[in-house]
PDB file of N, CA and C in Angstrom:
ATOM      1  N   UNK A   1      -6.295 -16.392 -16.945  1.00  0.00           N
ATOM      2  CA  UNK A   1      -6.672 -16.562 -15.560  1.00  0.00           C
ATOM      3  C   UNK A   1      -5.436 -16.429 -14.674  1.00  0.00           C
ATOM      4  N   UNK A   2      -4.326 -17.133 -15.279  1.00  0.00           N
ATOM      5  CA  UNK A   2      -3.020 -17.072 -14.167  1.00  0.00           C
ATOM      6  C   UNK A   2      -2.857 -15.428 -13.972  1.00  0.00           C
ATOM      7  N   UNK A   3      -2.745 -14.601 -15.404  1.00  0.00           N
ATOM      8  CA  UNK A   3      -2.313 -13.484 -15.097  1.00  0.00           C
ATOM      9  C   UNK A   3      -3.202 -12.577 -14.434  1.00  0.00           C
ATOM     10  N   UNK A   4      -4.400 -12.959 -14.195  1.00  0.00           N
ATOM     11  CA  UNK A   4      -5.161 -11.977 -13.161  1.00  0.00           C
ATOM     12  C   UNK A   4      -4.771 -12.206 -12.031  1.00  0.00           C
ATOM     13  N   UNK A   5      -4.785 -14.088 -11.549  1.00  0.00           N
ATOM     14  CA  UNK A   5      -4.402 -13.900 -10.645  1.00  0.00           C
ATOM     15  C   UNK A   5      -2.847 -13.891  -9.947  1.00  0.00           C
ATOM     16  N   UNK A   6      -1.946 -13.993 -10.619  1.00  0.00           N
ATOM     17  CA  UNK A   6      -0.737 -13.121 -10.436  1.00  0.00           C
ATOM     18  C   UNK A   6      -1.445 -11.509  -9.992  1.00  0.00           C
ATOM     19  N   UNK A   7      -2.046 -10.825 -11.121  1.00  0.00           N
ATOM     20  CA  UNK A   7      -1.943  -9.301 -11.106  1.00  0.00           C
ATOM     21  C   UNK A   7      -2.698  -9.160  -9.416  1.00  0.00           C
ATOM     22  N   UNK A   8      -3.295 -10.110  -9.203  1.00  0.00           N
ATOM     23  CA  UNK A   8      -4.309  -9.578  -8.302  1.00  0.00           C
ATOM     24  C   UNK A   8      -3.744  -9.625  -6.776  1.00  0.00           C
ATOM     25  N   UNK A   9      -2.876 -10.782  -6.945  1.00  0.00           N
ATOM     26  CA  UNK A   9      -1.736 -10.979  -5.606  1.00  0.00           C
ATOM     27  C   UNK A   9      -0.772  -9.997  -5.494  1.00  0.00           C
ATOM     28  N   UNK A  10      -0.174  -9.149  -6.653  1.00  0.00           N
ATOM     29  CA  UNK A  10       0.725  -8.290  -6.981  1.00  0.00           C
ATOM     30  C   UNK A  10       0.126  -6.910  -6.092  1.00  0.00           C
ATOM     31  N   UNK A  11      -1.004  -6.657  -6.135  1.00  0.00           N
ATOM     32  CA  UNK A  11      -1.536  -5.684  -5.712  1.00  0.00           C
ATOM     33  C   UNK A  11      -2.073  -5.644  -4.289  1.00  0.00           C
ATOM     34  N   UNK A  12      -2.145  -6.819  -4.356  1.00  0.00           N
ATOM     35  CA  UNK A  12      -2.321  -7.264  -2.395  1.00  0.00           C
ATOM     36  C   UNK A  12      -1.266  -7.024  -1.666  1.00  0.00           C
ATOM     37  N   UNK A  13       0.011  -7.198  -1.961  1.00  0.00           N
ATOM     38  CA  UNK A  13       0.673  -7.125  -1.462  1.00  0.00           C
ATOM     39  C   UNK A  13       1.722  -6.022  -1.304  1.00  0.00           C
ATOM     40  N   UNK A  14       0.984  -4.466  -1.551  1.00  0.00           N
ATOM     41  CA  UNK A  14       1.214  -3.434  -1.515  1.00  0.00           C
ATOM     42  C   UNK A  14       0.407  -3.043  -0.310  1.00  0.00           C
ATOM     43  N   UNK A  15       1.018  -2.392   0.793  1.00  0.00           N
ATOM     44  CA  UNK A  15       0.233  -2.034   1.735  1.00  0.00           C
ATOM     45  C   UNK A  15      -0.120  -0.120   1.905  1.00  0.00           C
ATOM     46  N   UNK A  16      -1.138  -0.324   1.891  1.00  0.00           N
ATOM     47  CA  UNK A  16      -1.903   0.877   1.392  1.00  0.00           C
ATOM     48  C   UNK A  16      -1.582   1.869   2.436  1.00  0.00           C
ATOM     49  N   UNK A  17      -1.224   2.044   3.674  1.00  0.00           N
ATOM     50  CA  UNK A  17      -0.550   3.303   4.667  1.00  0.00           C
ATOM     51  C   UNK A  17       0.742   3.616   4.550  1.00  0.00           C
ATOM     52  N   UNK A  18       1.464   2.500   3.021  1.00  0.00           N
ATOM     53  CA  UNK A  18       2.628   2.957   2.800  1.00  0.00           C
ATOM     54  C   UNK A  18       2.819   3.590   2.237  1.00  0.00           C
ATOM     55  N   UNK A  19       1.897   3.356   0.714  1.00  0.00           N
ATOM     56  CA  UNK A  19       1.982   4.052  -0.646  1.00  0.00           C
ATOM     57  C   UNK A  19       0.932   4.367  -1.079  1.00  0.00           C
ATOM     58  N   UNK A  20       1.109   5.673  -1.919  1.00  0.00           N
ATOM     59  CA  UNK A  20       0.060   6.305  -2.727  1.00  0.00           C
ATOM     60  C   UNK A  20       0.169   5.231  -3.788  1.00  0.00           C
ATOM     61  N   UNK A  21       1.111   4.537  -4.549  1.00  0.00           N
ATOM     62  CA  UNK A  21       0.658   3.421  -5.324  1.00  0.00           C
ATOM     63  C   UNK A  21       0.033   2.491  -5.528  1.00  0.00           C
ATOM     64  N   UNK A  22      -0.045   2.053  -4.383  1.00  0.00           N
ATOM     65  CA  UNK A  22      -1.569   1.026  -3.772  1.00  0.00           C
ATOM     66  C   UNK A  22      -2.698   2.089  -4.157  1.00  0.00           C
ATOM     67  N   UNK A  23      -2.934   2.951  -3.825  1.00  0.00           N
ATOM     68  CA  UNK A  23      -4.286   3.492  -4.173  1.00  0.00           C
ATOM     69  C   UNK A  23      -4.526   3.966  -5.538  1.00  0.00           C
ATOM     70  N   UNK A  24      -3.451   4.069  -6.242  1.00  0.00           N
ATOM     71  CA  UNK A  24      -3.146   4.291  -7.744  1.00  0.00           C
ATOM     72  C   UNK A  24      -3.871   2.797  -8.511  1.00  0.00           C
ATOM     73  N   UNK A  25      -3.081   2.281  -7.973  1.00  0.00           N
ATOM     74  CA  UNK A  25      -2.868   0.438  -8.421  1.00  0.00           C
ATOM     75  C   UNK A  25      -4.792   0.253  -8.392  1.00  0.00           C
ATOM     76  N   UNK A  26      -4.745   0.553  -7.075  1.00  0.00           N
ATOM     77  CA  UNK A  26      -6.674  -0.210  -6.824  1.00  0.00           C
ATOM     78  C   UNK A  26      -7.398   0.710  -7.454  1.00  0.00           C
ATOM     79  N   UNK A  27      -7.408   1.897  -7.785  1.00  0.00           N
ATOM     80  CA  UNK A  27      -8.466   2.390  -8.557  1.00  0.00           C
ATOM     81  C   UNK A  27      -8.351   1.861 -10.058  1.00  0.00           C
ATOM     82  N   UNK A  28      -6.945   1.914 -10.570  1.00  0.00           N
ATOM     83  CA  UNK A  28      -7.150   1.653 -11.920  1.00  0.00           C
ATOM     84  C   UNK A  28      -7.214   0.093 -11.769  1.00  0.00           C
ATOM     85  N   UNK A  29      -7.472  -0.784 -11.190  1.00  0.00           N
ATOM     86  CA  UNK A  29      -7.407  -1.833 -11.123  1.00  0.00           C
ATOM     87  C   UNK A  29      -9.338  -2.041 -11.344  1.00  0.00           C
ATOM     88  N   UNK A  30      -9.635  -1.458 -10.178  1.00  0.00           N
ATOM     89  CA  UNK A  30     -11.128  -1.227  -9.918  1.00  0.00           C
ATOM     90  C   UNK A  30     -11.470  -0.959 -11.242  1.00  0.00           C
ATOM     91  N   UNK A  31     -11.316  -0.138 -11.811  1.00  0.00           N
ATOM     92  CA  UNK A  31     -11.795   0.484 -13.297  1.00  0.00           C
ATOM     93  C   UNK A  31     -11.600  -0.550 -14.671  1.00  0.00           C
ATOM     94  N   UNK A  32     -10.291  -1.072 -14.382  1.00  0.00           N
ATOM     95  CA  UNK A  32     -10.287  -1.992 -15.584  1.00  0.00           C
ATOM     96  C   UNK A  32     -10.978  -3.295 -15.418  1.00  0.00           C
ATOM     97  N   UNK A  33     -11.730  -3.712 -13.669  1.00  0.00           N
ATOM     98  CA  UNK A  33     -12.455  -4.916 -13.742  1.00  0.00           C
ATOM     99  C   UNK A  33     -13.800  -4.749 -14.310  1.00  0.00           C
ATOM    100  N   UNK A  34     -14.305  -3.462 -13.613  1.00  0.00           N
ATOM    101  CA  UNK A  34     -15.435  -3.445 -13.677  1.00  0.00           C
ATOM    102  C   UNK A  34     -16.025  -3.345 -15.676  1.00  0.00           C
ATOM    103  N   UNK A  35     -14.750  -2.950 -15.960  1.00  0.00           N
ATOM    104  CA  UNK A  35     -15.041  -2.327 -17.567  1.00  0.00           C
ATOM    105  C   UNK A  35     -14.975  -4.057 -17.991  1.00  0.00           C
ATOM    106  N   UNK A  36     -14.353  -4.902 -17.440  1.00  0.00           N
ATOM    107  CA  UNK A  36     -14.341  -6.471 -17.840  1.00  0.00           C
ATOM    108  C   UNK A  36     -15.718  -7.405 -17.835  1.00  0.00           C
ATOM    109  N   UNK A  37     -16.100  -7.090 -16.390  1.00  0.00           N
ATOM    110  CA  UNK A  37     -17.555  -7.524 -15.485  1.00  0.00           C
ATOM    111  C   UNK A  37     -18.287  -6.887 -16.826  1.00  0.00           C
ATOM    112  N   UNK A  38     -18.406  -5.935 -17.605  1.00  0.00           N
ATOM    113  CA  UNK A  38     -19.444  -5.152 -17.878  1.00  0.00           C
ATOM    114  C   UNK A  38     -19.534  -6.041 -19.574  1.00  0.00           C
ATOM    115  N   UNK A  39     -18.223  -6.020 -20.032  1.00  0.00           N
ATOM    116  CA  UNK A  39     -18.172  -6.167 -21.475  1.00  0.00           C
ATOM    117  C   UNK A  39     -18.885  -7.829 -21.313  1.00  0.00           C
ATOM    118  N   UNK A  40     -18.138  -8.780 -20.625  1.00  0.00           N
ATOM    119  CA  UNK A  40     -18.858 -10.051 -20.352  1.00  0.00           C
ATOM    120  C   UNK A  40     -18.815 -11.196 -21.564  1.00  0.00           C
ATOM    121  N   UNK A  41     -17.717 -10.823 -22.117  1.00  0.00           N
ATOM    122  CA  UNK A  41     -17.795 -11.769 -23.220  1.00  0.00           C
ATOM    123  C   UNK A  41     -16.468 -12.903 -23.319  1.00  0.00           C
ATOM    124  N   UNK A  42     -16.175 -12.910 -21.850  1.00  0.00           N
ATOM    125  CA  UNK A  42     -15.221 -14.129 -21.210  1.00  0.00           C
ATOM    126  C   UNK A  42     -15.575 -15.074 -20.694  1.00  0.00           C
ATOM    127  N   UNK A  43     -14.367 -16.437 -20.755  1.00  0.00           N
ATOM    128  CA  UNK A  43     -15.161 -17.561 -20.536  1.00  0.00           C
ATOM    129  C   UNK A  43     -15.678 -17.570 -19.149  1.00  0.00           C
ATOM    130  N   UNK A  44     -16.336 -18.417 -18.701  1.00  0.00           N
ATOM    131  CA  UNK A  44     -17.208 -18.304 -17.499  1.00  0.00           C
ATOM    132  C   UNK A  44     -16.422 -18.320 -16.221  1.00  0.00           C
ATOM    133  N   UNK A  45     -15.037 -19.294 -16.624  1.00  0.00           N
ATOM    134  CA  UNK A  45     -14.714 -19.320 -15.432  1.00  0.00           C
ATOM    135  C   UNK A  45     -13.840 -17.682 -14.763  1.00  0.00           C
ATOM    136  N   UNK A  46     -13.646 -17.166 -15.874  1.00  0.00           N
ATOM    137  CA  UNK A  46     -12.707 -16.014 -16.021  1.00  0.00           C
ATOM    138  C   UNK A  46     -13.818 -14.631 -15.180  1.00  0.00           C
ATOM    139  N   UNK A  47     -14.897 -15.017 -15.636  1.00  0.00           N
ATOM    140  CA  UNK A  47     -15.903 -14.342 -15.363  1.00  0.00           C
ATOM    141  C   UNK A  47     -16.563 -14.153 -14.210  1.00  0.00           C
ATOM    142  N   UNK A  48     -16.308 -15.776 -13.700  1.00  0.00           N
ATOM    143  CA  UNK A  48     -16.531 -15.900 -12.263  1.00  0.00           C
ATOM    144  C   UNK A  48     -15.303 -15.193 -11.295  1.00  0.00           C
ATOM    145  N   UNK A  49     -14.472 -15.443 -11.529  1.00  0.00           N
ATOM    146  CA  UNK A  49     -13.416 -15.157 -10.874  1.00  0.00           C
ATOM    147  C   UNK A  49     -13.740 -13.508 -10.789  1.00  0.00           C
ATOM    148  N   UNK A  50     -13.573 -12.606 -12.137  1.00  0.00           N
ATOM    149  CA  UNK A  50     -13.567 -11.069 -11.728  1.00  0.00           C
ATOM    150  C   UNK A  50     -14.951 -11.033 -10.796  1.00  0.00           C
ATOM    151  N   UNK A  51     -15.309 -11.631 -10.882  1.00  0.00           N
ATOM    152  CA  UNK A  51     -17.030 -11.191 -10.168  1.00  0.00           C
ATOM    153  C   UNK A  51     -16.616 -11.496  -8.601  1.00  0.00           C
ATOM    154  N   UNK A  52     -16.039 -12.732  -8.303  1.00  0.00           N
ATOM    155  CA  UNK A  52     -15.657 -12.538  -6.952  1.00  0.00           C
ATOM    156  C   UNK A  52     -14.234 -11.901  -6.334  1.00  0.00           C
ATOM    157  N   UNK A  53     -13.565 -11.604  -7.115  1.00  0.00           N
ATOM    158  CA  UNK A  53     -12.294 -10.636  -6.385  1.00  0.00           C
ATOM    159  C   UNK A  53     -12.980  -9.302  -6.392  1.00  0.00           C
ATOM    160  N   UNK A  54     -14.299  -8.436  -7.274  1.00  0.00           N
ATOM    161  CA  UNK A  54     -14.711  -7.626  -7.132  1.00  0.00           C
ATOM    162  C   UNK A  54     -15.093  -7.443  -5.484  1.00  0.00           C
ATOM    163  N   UNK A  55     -15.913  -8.527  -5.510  1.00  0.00           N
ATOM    164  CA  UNK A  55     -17.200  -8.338  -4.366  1.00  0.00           C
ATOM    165  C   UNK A  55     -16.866  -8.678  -2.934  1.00  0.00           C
ATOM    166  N   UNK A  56     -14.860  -9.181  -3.616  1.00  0.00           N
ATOM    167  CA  UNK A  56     -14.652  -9.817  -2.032  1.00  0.00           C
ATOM    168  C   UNK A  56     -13.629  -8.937  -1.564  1.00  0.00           C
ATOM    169  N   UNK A  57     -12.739  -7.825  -2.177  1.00  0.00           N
ATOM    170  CA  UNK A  57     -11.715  -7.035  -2.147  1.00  0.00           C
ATOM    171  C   UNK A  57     -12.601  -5.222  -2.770  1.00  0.00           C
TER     172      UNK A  57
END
């Protein structure tokens, strides 16, 4: 849990009219949650969490 949310602050704080890396960062970021959300075999709270940085970012 810490290291998501480390990873997830890490990536916030790239501002996206600066760098093409921010948009690098959020797609593969996007891709490796949703492949997380999907598999679903984490504990709940872990689970909760990707489900709302999805739906809120």
């Amino acid at each position: 849990m810490t290291l998501l949310k480390d990873w997830q602050a890490e990536v916030l704080m790239i501002r996206p009219a600066e760098s093409e890396t921010f948009w690098n960062r959020w797609y593969n970021r996007s891709r490796l949650l949703q492949a997380m959300i999907i598999r679903g075999d984490f504990p709940e709270n872990i689970q909760d969490y990707l489900n709302e940085i999805m739906t809120t970012y």
